[in-house]
PDB file of N, CA and C in Angstrom:
ATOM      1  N   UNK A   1      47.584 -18.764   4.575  1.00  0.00           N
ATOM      2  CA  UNK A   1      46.545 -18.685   5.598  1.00  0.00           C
ATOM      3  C   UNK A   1      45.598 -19.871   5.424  1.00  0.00           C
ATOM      4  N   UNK A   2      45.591 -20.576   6.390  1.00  0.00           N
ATOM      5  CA  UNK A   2      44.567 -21.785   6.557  1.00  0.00           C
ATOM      6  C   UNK A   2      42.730 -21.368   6.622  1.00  0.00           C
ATOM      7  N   UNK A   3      42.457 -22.670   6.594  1.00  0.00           N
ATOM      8  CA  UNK A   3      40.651 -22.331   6.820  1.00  0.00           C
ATOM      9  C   UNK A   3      40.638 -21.990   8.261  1.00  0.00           C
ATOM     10  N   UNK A   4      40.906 -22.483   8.951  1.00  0.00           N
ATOM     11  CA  UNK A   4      40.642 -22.065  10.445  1.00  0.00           C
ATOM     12  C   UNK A   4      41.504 -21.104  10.808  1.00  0.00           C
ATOM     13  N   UNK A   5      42.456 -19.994  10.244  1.00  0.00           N
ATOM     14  CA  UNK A   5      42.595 -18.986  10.712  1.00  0.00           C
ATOM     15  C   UNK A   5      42.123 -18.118  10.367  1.00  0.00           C
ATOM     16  N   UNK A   6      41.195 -18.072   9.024  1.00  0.00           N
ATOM     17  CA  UNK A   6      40.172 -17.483   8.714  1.00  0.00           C
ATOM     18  C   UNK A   6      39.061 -17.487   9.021  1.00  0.00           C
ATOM     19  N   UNK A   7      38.121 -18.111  10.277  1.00  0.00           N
ATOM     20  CA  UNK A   7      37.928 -18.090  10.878  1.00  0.00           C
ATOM     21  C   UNK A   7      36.727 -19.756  10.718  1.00  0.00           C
ATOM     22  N   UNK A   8      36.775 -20.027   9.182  1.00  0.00           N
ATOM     23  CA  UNK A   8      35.795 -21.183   9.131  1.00  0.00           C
ATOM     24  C   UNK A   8      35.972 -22.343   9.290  1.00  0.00           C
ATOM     25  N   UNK A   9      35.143 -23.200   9.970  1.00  0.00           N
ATOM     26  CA  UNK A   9      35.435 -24.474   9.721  1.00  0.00           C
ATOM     27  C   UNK A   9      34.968 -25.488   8.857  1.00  0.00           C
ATOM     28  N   UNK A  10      35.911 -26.296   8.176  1.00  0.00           N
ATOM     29  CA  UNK A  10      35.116 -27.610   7.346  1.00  0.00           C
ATOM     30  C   UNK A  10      34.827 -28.543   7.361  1.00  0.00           C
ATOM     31  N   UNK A  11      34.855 -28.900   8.884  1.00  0.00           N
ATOM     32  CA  UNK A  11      34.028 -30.426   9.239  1.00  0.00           C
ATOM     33  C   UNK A  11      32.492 -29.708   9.660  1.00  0.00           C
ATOM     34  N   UNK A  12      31.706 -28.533   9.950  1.00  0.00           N
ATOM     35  CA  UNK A  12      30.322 -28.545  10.426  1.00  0.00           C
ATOM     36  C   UNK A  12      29.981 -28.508   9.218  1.00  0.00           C
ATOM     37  N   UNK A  13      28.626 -28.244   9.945  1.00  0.00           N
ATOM     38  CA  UNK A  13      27.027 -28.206   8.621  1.00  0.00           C
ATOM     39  C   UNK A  13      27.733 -26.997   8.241  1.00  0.00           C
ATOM     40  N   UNK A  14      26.969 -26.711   6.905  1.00  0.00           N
ATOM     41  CA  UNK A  14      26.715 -25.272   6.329  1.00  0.00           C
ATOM     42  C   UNK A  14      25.403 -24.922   6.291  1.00  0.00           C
ATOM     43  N   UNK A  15      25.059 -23.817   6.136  1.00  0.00           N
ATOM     44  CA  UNK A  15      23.555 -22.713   6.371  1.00  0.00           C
ATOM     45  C   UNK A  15      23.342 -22.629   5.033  1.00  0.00           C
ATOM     46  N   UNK A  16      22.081 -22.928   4.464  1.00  0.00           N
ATOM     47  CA  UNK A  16      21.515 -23.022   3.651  1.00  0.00           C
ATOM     48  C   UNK A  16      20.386 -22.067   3.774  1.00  0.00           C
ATOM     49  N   UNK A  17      20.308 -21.273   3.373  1.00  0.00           N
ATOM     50  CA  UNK A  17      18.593 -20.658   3.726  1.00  0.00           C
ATOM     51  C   UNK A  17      17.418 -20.759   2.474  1.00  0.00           C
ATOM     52  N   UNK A  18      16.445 -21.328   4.144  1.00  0.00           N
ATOM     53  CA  UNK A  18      15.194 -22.033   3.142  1.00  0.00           C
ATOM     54  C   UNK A  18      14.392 -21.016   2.082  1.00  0.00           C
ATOM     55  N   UNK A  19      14.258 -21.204   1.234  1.00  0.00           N
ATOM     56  CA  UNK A  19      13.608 -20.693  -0.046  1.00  0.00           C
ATOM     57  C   UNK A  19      12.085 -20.369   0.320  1.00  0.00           C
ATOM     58  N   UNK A  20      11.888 -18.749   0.417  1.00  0.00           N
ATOM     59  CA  UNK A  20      10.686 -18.180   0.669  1.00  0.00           C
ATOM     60  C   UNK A  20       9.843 -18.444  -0.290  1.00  0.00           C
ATOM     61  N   UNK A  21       8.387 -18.596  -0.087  1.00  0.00           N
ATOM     62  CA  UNK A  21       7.608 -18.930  -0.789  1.00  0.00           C
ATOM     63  C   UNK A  21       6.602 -17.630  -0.735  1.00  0.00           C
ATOM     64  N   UNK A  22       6.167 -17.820  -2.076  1.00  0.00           N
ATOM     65  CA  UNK A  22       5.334 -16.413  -2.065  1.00  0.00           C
ATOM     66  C   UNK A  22       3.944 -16.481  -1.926  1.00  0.00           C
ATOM     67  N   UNK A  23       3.374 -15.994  -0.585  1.00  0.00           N
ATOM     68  CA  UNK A  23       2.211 -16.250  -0.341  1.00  0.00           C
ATOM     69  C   UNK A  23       0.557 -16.165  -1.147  1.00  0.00           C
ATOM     70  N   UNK A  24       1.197 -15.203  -1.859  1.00  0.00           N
ATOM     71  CA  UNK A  24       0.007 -15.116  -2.886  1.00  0.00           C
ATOM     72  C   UNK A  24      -0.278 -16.238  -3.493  1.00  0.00           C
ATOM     73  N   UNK A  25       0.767 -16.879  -4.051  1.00  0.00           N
ATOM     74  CA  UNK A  25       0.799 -17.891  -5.103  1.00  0.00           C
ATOM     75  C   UNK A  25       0.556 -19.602  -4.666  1.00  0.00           C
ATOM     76  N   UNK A  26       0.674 -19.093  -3.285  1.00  0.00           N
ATOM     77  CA  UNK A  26      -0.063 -20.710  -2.195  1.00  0.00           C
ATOM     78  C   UNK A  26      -1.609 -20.603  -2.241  1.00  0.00           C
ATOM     79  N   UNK A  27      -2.109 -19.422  -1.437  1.00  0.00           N
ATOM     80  CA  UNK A  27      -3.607 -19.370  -1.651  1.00  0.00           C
ATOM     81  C   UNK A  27      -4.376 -18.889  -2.975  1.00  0.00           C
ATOM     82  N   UNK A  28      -3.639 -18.857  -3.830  1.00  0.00           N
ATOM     83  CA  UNK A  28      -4.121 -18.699  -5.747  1.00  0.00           C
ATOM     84  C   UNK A  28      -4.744 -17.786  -6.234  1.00  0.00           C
ATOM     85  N   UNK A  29      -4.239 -16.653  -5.167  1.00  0.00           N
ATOM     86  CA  UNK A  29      -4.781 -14.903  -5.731  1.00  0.00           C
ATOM     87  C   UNK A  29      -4.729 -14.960  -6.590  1.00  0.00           C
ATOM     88  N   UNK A  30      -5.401 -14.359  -7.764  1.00  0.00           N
ATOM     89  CA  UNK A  30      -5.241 -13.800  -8.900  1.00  0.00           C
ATOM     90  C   UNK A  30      -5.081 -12.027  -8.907  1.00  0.00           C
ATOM     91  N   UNK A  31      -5.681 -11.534  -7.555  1.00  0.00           N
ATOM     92  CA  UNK A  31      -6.372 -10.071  -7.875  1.00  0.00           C
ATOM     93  C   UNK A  31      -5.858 -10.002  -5.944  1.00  0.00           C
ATOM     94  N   UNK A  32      -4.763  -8.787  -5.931  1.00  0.00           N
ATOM     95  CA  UNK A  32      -4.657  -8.658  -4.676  1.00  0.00           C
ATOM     96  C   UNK A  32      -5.797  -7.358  -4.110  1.00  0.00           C
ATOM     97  N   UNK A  33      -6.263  -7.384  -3.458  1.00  0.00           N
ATOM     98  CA  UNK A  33      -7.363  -6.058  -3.260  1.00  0.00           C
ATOM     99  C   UNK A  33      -7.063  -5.067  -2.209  1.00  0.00           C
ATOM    100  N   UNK A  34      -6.919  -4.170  -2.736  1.00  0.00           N
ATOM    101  CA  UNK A  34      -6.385  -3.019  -1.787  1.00  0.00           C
ATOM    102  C   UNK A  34      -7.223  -2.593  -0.634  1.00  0.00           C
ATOM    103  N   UNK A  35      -8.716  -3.348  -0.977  1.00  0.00           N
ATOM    104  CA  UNK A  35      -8.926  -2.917   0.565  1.00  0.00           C
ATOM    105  C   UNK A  35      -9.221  -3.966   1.528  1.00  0.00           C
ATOM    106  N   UNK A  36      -8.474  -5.193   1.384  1.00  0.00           N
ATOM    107  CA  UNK A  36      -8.092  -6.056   2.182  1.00  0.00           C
ATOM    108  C   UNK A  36      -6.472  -5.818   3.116  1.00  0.00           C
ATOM    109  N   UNK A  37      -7.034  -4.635   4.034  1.00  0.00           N
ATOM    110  CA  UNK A  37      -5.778  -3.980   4.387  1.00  0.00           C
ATOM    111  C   UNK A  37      -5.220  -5.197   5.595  1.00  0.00           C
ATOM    112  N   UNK A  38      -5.997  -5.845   5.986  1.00  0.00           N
ATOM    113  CA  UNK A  38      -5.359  -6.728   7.061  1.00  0.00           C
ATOM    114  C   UNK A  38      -4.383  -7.590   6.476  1.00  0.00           C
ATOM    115  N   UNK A  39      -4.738  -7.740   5.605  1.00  0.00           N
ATOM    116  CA  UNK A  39      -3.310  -8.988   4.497  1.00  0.00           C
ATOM    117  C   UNK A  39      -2.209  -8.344   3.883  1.00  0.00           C
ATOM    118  N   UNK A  40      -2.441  -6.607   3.284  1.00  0.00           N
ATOM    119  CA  UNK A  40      -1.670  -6.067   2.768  1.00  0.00           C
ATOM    120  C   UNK A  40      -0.688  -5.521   3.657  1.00  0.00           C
ATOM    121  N   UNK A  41      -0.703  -5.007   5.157  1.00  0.00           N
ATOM    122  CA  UNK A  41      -0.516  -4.432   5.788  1.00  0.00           C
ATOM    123  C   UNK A  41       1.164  -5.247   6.643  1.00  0.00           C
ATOM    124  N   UNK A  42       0.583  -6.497   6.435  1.00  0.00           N
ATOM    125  CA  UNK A  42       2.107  -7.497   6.684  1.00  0.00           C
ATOM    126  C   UNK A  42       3.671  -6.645   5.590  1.00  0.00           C
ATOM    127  N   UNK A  43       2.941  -6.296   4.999  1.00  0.00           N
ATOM    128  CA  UNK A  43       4.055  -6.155   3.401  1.00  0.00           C
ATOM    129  C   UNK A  43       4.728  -4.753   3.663  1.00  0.00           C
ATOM    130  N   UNK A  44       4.499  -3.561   5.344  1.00  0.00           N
ATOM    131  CA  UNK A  44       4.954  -2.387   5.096  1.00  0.00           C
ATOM    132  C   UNK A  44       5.735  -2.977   5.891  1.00  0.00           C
ATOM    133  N   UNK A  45       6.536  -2.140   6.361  1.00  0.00           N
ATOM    134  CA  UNK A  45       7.975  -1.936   7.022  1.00  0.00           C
ATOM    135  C   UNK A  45       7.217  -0.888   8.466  1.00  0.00           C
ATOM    136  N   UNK A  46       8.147  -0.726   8.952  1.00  0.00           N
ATOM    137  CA  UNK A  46       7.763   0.016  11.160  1.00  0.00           C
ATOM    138  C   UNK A  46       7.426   1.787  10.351  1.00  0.00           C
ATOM    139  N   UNK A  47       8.340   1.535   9.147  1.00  0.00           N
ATOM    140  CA  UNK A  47       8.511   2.810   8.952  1.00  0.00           C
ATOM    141  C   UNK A  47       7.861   3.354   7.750  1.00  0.00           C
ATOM    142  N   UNK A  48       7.010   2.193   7.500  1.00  0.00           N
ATOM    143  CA  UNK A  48       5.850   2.695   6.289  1.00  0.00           C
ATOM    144  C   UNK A  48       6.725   2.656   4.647  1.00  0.00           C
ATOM    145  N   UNK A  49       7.433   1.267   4.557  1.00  0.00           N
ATOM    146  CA  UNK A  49       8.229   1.339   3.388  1.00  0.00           C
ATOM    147  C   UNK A  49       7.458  -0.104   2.964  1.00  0.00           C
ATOM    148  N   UNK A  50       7.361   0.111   1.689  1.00  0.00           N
ATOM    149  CA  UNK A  50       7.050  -1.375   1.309  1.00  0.00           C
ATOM    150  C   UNK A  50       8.141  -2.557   1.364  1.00  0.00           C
ATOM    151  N   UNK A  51       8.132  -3.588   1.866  1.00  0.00           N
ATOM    152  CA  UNK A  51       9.037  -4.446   1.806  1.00  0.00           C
ATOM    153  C   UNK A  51       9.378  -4.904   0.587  1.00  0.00           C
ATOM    154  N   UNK A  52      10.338  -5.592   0.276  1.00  0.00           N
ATOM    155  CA  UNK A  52      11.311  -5.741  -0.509  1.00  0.00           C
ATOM    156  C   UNK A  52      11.253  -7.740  -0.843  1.00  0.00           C
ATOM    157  N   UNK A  53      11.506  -7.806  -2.449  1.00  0.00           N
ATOM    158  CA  UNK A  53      10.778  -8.886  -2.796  1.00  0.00           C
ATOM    159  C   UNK A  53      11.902 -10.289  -1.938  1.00  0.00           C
ATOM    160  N   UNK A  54      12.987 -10.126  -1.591  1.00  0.00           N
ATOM    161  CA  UNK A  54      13.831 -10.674  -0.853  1.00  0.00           C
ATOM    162  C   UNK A  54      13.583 -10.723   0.619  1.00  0.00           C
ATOM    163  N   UNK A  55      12.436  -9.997   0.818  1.00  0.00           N
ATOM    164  CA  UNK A  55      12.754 -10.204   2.486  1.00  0.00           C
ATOM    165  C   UNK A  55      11.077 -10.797   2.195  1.00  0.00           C
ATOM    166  N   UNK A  56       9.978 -10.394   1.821  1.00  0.00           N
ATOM    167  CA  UNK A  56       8.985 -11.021   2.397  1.00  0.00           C
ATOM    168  C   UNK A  56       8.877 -12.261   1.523  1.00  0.00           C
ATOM    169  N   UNK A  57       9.164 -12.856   0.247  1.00  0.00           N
ATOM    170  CA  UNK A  57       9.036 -13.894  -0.160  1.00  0.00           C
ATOM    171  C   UNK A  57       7.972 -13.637  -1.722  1.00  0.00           C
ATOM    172  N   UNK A  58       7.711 -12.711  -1.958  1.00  0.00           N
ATOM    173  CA  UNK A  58       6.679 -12.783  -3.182  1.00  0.00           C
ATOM    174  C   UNK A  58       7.172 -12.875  -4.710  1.00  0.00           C
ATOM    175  N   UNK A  59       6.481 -13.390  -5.047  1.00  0.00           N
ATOM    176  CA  UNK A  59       7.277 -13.507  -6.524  1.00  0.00           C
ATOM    177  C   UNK A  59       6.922 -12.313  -7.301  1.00  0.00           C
ATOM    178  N   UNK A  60       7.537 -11.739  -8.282  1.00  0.00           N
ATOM    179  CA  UNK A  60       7.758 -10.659  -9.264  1.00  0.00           C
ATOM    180  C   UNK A  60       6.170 -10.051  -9.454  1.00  0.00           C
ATOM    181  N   UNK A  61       5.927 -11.007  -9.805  1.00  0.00           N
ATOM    182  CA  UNK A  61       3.723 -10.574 -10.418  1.00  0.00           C
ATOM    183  C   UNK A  61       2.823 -10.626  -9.295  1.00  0.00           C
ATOM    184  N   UNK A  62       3.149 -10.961  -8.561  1.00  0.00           N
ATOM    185  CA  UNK A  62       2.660 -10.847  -6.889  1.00  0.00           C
ATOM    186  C   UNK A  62       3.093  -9.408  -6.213  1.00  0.00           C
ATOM    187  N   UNK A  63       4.402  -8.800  -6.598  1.00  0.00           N
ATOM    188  CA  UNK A  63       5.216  -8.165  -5.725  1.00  0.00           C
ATOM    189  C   UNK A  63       4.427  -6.848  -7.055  1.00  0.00           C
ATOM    190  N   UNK A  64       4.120  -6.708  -7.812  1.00  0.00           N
ATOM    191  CA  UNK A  64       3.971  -5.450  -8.862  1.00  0.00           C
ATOM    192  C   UNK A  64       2.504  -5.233  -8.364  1.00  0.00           C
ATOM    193  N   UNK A  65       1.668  -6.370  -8.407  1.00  0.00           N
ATOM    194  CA  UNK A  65       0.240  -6.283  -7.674  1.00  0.00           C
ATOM    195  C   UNK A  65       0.457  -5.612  -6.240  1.00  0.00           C
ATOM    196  N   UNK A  66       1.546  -6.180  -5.334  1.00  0.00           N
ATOM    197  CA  UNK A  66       0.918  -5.526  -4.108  1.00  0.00           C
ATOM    198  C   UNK A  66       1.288  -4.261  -4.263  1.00  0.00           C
ATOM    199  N   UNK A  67       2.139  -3.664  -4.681  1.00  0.00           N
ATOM    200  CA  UNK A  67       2.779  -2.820  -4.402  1.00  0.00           C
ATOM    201  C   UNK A  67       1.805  -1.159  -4.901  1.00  0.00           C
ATOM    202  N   UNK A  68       1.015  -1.635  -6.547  1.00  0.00           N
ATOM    203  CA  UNK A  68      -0.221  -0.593  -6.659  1.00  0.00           C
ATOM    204  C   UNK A  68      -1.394  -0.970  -5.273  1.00  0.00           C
ATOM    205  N   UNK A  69      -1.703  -2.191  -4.955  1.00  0.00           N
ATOM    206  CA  UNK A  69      -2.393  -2.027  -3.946  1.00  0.00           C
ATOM    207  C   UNK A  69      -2.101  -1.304  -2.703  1.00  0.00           C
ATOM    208  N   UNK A  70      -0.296  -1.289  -2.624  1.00  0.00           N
ATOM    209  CA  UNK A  70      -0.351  -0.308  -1.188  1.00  0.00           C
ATOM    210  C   UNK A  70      -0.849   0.702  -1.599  1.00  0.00           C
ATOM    211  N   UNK A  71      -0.124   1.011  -2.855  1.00  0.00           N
ATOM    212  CA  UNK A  71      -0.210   2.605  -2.730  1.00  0.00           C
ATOM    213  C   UNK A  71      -1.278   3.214  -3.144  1.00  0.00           C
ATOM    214  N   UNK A  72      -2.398   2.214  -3.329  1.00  0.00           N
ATOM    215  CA  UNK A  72      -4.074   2.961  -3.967  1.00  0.00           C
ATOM    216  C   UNK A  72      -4.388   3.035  -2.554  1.00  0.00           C
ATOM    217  N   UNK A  73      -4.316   1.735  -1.306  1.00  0.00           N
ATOM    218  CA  UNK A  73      -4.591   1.834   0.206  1.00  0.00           C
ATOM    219  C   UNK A  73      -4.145   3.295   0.726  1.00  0.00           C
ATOM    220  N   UNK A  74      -2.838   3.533   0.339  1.00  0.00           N
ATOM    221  CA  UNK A  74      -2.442   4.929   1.144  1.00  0.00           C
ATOM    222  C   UNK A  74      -3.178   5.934   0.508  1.00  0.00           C
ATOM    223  N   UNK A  75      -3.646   6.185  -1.019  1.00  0.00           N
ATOM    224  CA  UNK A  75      -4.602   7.267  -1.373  1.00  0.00           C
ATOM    225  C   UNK A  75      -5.589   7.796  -0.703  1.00  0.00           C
ATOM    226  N   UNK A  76      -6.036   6.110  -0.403  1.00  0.00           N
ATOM    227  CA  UNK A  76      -7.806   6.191   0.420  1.00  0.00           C
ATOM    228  C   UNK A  76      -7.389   6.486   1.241  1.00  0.00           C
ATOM    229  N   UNK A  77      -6.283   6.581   2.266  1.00  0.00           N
ATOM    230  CA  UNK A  77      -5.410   6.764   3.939  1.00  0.00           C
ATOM    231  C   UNK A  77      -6.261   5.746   4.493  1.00  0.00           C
ATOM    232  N   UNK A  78      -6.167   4.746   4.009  1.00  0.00           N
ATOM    233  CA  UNK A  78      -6.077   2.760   4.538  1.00  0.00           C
ATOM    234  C   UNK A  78      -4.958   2.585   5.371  1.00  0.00           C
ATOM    235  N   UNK A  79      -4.026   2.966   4.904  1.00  0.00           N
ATOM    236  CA  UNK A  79      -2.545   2.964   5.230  1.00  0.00           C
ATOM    237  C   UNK A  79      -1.689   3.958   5.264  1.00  0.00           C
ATOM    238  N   UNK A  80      -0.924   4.059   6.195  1.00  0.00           N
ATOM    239  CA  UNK A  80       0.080   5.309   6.309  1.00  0.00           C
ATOM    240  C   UNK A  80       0.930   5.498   5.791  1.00  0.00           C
ATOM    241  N   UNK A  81       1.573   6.975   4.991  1.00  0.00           N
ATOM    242  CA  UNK A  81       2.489   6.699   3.703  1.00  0.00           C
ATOM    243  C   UNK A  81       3.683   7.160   4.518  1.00  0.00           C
ATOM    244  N   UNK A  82       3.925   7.305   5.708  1.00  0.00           N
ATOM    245  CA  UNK A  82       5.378   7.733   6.239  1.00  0.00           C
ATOM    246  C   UNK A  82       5.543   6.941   7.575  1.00  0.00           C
ATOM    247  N   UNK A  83       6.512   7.049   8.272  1.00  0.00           N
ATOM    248  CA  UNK A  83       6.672   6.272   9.685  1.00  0.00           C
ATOM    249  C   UNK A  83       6.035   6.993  10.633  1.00  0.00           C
ATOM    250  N   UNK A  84       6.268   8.286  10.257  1.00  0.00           N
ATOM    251  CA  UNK A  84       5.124   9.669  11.069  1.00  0.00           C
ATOM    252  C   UNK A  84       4.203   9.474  11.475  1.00  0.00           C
ATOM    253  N   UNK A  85       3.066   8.865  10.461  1.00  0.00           N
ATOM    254  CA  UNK A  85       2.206   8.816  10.308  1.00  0.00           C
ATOM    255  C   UNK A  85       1.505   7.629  11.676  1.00  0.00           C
ATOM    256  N   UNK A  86       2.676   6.736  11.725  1.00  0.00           N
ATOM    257  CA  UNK A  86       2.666   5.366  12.502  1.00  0.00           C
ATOM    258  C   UNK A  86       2.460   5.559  13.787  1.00  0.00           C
ATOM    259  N   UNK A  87       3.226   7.083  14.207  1.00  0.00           N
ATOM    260  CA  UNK A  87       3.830   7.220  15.237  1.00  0.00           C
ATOM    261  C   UNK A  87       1.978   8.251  15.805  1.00  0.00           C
ATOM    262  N   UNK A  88       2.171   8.787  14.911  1.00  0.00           N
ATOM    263  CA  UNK A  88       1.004   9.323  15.362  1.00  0.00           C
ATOM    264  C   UNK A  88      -0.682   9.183  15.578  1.00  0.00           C
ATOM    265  N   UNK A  89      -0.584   7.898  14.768  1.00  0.00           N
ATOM    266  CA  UNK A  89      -1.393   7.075  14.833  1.00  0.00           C
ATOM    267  C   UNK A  89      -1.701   6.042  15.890  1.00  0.00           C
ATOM    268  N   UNK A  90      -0.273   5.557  15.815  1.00  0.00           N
ATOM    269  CA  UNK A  90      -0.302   4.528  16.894  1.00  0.00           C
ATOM    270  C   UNK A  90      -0.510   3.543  16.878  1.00  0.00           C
ATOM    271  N   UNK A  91       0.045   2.965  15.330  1.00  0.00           N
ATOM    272  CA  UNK A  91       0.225   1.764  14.991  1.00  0.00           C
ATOM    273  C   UNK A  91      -1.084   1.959  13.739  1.00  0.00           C
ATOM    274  N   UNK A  92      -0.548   0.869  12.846  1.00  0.00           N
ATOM    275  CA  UNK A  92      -1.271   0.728  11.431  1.00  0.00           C
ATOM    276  C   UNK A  92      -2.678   0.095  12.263  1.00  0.00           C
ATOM    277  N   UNK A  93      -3.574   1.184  11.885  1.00  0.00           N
ATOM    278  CA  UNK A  93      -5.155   0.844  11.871  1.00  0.00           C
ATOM    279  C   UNK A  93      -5.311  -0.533  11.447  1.00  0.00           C
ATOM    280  N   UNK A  94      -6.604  -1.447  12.462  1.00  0.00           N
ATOM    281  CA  UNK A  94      -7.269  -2.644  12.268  1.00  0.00           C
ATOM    282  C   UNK A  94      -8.405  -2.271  11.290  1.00  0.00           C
ATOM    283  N   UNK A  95      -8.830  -2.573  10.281  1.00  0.00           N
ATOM    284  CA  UNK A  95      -9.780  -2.424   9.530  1.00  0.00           C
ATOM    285  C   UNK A  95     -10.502  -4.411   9.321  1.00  0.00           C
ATOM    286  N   UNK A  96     -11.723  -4.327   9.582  1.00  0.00           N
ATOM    287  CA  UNK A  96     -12.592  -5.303   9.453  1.00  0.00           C
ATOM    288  C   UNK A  96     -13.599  -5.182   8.564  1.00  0.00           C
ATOM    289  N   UNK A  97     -13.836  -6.376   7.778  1.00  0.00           N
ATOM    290  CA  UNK A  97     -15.228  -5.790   7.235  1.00  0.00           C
ATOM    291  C   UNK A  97     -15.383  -7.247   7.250  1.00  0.00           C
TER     292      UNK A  97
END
């Protein structure tokens, strides 16, 4: 079985995917704060799951910080701990200060 009946070819480009950068570690957090829910709030999922260190880009000591910050946010109910919650809400609350 050849390359092209397998379906690839070897004269194009190949896909490389660009290397996420972890946002914490650009603007030089030291201390992520749980009740900075407008920044933390990027990091849930539709369905109120914390994202995953492969999909949003954070590195290991970034990703252990946010992750007590969600879940001290959902104590205070900053943040919603189920998709339920989303639905009945009606989308993750704007909080300003």
């Amino acid at each position: 079985m050849t390359q092209r009946a397998r379906g690839r070819r070897r004269d194009g480009p190949r896909y490389y995917p660009r290397r996420k950068v972890c946002s914490f570690c650009v603007d030089k957090v030291a201390y992520i704060d749980y009740k900075d829910v407008n920044r933390i709030r990027r990091y849930i999922s539709d369905r109120a799951r914390i994202e995953p260190r492969r999909k949003t880009g954070t590195c290991a000591k970034h990703q252990r910080g946010l992750a007590l910050a969600l879940k001290r946010a959902r104590h205070l109910a900053m943040l919603p701990f189920t998709g339920e919650h989303i639905y009945v809400m009606g989308g993750v609350p704007e909080y300003t200060h």
